[in-house]
PDB file of N, CA and C in Angstrom:
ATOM      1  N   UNK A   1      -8.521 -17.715  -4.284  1.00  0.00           N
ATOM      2  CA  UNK A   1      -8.862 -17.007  -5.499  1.00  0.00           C
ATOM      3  C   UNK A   1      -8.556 -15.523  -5.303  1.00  0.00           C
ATOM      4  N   UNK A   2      -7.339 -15.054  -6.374  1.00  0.00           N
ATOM      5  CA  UNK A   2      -7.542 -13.609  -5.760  1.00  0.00           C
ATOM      6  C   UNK A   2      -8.706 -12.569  -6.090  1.00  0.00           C
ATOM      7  N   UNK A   3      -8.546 -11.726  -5.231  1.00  0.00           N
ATOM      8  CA  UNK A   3      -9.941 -10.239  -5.551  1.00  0.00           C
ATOM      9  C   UNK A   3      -9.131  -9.454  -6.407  1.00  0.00           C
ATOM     10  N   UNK A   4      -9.805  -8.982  -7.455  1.00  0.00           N
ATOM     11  CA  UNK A   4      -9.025  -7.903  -7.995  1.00  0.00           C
ATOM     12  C   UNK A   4      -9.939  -6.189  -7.504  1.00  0.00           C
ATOM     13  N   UNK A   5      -9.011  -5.580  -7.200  1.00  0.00           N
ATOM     14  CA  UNK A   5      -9.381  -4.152  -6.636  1.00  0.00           C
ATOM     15  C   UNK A   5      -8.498  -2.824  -7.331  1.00  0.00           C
ATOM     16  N   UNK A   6      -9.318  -2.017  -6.985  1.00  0.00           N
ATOM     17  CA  UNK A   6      -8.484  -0.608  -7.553  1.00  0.00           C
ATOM     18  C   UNK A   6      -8.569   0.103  -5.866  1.00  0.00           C
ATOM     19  N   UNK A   7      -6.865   0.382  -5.727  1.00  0.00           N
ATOM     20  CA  UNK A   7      -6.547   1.006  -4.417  1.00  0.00           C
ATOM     21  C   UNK A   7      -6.704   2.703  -4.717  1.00  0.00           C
ATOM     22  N   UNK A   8      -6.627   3.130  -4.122  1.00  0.00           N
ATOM     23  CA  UNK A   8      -6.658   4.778  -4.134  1.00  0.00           C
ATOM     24  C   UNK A   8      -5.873   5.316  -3.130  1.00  0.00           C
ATOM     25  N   UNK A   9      -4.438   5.542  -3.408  1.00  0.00           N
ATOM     26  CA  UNK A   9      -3.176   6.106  -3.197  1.00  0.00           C
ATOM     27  C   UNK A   9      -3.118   7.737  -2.658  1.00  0.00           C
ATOM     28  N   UNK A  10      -3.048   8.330  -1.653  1.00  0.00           N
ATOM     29  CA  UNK A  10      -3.070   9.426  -1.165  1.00  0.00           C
ATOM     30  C   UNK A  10      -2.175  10.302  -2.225  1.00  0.00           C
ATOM     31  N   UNK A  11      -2.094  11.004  -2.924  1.00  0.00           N
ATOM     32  CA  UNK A  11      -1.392  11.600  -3.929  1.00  0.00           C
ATOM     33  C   UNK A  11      -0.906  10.995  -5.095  1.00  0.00           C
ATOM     34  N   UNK A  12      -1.492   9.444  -5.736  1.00  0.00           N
ATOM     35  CA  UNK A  12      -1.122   9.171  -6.615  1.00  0.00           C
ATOM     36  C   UNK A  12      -2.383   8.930  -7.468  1.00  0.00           C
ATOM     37  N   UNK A  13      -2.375   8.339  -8.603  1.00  0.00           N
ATOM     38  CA  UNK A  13      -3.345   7.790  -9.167  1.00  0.00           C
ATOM     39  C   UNK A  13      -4.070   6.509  -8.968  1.00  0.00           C
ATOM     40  N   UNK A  14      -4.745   6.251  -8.923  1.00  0.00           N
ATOM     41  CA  UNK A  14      -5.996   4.818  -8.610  1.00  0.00           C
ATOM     42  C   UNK A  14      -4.542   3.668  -9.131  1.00  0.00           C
ATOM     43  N   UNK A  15      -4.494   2.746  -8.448  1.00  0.00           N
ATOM     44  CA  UNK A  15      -3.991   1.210  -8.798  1.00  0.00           C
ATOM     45  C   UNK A  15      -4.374  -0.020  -8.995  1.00  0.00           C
ATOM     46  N   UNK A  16      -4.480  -0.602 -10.147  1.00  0.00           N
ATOM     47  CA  UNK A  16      -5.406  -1.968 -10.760  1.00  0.00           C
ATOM     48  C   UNK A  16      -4.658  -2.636  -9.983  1.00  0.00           C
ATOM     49  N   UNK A  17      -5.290  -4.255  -9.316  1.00  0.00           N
ATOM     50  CA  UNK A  17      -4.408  -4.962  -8.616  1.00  0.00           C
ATOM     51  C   UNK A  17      -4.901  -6.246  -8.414  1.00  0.00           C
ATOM     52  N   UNK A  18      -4.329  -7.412  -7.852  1.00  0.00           N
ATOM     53  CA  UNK A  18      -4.963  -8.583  -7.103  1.00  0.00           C
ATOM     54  C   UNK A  18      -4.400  -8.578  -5.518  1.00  0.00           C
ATOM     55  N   UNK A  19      -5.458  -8.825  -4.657  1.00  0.00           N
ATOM     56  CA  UNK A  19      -4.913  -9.154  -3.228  1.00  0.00           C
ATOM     57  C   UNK A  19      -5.411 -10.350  -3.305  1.00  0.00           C
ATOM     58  N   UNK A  20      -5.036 -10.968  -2.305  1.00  0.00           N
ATOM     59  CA  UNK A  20      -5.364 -12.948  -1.905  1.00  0.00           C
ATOM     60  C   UNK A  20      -6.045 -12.265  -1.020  1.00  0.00           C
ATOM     61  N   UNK A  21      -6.609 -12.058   0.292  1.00  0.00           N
ATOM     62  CA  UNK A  21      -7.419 -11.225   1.486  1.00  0.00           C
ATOM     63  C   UNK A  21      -7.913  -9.837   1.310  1.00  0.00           C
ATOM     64  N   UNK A  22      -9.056  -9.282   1.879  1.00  0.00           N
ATOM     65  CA  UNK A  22      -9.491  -8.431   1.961  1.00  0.00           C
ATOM     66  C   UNK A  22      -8.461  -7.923   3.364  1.00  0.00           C
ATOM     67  N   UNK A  23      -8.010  -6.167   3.521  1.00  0.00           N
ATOM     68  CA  UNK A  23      -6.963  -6.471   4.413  1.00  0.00           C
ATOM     69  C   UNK A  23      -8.448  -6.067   6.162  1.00  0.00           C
ATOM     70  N   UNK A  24      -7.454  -6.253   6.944  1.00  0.00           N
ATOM     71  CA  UNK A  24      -8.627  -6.385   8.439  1.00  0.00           C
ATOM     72  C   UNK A  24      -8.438  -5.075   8.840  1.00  0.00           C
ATOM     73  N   UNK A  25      -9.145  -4.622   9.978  1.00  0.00           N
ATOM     74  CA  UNK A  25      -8.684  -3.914  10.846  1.00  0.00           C
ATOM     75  C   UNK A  25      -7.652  -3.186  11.598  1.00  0.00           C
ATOM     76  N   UNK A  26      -6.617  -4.770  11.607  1.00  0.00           N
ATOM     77  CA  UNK A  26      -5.226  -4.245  12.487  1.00  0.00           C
ATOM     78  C   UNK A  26      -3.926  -4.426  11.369  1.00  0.00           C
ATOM     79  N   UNK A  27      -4.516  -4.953   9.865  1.00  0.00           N
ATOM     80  CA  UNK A  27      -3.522  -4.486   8.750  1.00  0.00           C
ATOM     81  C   UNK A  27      -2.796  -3.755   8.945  1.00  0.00           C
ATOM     82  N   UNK A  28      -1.215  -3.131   8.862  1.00  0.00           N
ATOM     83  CA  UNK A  28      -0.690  -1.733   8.676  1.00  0.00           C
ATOM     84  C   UNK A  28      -0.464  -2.433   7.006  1.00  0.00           C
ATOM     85  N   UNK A  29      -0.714  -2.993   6.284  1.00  0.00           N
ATOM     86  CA  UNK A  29       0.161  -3.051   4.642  1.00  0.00           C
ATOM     87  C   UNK A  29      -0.871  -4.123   3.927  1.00  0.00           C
ATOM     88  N   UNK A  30      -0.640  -3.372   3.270  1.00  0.00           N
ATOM     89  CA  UNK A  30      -1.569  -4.365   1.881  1.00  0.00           C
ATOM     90  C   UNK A  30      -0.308  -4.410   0.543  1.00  0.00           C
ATOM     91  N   UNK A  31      -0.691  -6.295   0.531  1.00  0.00           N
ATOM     92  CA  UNK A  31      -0.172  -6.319  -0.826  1.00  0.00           C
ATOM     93  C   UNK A  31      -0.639  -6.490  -2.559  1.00  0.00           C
ATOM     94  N   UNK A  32      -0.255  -5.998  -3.338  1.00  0.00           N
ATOM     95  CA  UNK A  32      -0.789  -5.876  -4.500  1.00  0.00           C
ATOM     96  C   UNK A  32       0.040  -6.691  -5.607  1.00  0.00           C
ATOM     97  N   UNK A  33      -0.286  -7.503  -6.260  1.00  0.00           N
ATOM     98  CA  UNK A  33      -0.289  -8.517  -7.136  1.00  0.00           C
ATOM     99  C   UNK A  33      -0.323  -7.676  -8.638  1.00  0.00           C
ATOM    100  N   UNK A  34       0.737  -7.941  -9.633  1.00  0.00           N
ATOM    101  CA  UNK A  34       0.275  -7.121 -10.511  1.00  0.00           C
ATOM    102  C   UNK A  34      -0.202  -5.757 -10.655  1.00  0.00           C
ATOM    103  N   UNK A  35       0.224  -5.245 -10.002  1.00  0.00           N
ATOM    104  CA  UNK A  35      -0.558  -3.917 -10.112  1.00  0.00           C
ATOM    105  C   UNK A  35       0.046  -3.129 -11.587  1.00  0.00           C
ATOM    106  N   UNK A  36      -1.082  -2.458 -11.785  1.00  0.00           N
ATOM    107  CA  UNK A  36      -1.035  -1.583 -13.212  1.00  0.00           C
ATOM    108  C   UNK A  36      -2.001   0.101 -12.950  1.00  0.00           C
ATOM    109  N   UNK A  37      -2.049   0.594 -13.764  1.00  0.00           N
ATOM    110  CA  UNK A  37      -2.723   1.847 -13.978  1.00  0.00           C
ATOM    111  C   UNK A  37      -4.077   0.932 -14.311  1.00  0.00           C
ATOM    112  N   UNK A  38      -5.336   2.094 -14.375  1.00  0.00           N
ATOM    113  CA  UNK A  38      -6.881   1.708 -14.505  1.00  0.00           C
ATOM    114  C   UNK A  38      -6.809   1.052 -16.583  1.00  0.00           C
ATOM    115  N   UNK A  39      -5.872   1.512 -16.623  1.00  0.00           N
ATOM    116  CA  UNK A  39      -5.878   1.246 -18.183  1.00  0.00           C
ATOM    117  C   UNK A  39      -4.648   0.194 -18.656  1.00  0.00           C
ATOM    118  N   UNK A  40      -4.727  -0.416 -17.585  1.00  0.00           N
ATOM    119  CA  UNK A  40      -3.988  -1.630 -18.059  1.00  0.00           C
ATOM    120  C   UNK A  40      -2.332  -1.362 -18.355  1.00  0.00           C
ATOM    121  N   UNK A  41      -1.875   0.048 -18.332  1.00  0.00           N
ATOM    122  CA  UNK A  41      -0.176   0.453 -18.289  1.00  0.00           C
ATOM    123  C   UNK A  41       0.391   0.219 -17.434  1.00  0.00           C
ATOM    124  N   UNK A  42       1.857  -0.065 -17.082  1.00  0.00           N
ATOM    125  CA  UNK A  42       2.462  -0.326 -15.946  1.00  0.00           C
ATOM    126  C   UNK A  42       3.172   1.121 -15.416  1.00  0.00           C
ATOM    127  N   UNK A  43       2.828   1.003 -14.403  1.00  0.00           N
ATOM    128  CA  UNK A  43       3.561   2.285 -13.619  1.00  0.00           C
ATOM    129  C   UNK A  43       4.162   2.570 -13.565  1.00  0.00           C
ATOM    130  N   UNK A  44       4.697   4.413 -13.838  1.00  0.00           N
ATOM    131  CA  UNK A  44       5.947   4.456 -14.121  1.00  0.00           C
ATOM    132  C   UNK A  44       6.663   4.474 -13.103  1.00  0.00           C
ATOM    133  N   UNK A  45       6.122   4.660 -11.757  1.00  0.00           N
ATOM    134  CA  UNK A  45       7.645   4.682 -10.667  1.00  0.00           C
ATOM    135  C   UNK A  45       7.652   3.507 -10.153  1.00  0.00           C
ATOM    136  N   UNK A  46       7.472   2.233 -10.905  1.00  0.00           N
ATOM    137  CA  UNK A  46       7.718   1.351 -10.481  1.00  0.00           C
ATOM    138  C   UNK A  46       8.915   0.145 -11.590  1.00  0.00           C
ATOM    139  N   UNK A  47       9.704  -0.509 -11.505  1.00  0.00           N
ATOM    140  CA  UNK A  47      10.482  -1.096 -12.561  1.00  0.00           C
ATOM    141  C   UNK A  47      10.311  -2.170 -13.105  1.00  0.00           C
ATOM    142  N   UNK A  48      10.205  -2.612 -14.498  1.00  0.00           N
ATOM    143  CA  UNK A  48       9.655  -3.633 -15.541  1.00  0.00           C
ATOM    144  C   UNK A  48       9.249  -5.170 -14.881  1.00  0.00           C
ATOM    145  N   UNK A  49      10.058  -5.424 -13.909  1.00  0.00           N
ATOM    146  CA  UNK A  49      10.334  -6.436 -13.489  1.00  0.00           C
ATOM    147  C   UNK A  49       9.393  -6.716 -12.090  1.00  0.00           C
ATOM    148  N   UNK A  50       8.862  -5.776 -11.860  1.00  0.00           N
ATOM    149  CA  UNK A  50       7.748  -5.484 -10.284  1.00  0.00           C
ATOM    150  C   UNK A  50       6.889  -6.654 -10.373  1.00  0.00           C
ATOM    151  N   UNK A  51       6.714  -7.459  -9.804  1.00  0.00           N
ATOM    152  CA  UNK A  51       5.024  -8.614  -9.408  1.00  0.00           C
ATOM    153  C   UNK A  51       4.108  -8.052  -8.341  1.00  0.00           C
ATOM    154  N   UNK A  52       4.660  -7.901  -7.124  1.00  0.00           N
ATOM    155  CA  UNK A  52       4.592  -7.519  -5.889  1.00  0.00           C
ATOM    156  C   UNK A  52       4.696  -6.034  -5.700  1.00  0.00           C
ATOM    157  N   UNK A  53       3.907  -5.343  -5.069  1.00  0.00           N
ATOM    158  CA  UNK A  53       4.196  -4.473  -4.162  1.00  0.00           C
ATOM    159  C   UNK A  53       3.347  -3.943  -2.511  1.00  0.00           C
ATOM    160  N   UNK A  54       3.999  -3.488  -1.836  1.00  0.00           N
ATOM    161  CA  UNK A  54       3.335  -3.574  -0.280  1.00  0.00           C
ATOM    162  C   UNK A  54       3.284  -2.099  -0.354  1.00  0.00           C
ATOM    163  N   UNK A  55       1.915  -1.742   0.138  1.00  0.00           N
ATOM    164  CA  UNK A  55       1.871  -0.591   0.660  1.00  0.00           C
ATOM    165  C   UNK A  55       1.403  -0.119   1.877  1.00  0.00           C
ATOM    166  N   UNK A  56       1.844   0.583   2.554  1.00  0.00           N
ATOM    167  CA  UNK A  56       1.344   0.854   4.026  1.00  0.00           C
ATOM    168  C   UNK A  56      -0.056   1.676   3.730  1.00  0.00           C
ATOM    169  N   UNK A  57      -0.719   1.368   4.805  1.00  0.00           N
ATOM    170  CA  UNK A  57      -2.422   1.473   4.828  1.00  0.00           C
ATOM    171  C   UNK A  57      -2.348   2.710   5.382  1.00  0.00           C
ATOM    172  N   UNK A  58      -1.581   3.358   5.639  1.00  0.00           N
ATOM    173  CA  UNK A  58      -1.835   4.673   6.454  1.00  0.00           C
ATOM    174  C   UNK A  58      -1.673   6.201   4.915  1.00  0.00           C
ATOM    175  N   UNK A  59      -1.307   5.461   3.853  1.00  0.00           N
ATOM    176  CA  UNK A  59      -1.101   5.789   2.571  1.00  0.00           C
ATOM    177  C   UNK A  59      -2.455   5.865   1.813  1.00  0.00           C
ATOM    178  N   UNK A  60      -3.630   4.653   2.038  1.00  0.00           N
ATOM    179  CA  UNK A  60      -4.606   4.307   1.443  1.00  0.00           C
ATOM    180  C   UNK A  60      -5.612   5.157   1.629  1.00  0.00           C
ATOM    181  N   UNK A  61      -6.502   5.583   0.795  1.00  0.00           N
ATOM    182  CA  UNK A  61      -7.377   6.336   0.652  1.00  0.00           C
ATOM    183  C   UNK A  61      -8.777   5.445   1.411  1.00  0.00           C
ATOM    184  N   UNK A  62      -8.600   4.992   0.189  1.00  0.00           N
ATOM    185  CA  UNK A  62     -10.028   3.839   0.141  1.00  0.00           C
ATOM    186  C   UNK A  62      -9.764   2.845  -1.236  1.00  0.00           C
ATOM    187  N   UNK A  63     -10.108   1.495  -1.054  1.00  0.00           N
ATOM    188  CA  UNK A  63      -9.989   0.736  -1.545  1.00  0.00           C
ATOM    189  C   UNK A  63     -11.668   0.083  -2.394  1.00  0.00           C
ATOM    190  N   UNK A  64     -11.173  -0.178  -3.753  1.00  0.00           N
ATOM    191  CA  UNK A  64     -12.961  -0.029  -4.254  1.00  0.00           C
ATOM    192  C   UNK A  64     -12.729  -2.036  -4.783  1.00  0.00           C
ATOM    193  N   UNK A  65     -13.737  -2.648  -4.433  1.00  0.00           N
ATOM    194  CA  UNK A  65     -13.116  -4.140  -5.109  1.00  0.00           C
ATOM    195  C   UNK A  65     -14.038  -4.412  -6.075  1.00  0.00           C
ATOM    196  N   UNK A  66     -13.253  -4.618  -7.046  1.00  0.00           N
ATOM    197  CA  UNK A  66     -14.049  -5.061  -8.065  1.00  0.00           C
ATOM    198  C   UNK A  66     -14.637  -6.686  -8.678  1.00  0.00           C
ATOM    199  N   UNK A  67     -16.039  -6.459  -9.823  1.00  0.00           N
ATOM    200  CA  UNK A  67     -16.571  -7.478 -10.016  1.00  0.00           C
ATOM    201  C   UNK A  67     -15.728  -8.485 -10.519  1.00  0.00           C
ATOM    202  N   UNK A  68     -15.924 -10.117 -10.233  1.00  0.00           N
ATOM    203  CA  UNK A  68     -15.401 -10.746 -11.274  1.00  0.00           C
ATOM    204  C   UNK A  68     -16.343 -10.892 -12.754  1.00  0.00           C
ATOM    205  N   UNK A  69     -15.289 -11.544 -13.398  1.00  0.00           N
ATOM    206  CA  UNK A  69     -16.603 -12.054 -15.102  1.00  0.00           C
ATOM    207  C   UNK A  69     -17.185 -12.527 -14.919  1.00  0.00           C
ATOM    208  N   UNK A  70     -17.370 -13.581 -13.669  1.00  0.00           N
ATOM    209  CA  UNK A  70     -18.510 -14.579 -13.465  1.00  0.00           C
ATOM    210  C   UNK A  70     -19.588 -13.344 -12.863  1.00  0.00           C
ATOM    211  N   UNK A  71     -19.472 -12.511 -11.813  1.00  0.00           N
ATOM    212  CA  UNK A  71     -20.880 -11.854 -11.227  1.00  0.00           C
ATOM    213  C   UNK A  71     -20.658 -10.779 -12.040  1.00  0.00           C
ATOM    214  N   UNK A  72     -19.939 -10.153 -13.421  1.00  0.00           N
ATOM    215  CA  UNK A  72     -20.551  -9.474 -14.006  1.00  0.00           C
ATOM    216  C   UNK A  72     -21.665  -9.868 -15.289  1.00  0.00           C
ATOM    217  N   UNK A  73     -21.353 -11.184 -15.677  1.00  0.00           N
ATOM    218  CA  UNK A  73     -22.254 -12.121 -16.346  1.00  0.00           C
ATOM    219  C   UNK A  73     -23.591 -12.361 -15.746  1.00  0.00           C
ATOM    220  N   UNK A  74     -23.835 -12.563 -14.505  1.00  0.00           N
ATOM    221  CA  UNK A  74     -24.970 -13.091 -13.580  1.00  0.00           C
ATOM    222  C   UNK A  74     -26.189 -11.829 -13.962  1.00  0.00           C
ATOM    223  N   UNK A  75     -25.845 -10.162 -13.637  1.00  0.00           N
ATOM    224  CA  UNK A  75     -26.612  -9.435 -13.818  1.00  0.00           C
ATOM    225  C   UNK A  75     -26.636  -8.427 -15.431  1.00  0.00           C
ATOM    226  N   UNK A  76     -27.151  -8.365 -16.073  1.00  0.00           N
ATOM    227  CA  UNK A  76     -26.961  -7.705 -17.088  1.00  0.00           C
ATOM    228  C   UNK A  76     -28.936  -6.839 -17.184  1.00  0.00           C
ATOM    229  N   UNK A  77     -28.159  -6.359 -18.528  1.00  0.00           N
ATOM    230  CA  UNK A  77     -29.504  -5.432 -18.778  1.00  0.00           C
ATOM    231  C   UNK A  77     -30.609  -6.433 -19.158  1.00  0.00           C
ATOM    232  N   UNK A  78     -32.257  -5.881 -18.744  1.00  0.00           N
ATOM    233  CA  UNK A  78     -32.930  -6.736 -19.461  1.00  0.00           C
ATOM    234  C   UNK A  78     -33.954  -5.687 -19.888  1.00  0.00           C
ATOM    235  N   UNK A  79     -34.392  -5.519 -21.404  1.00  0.00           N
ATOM    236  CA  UNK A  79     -35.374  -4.918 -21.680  1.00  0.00           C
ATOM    237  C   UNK A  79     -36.824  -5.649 -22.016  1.00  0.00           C
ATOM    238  N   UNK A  80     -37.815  -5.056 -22.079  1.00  0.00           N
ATOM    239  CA  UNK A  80     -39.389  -5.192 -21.274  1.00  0.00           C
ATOM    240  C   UNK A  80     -39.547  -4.889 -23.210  1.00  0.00           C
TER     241      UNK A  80
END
């Protein structure tokens, strides 16, 4: 099942994405599935046709992973 995450790119903007693995320790590259901007646009230095892209981890900021619909469904607001 993939994770979907937003990467954080040393001089670029945040990247929407899917990885299949969380990457380990001795990773040098993470790959990204779909990747898009936080708003759902496709990137411009990348070309129409992109699925895939690898990026070296020595590039990566920090990586934030996000909820799925199922555990954002599980907790919601409850008022008293």
């Amino acid at each position: 099942m993939p994770i979907s995450v937003l990467l954080h790119i040393s001089g670029e903007e945040a990247v929407v994405g899917e990885i299949e693995d969380l990457p380990g320790p001795n990773d040098t590259n993470i790959i990204i599935n779909n990747p898009r901007r936080r708003d759902d646009k496709e990137l411009s230095y990348l070309a129409e046709t992109v699925v895939s892209v690898i990026w070296p981890m020595h590039r990566v900021n920090f990586i934030e992973v996000l909820p799925t619909r199922e555990e954002e469904e599980l907790i919601g607001f409850v008022r008293e």
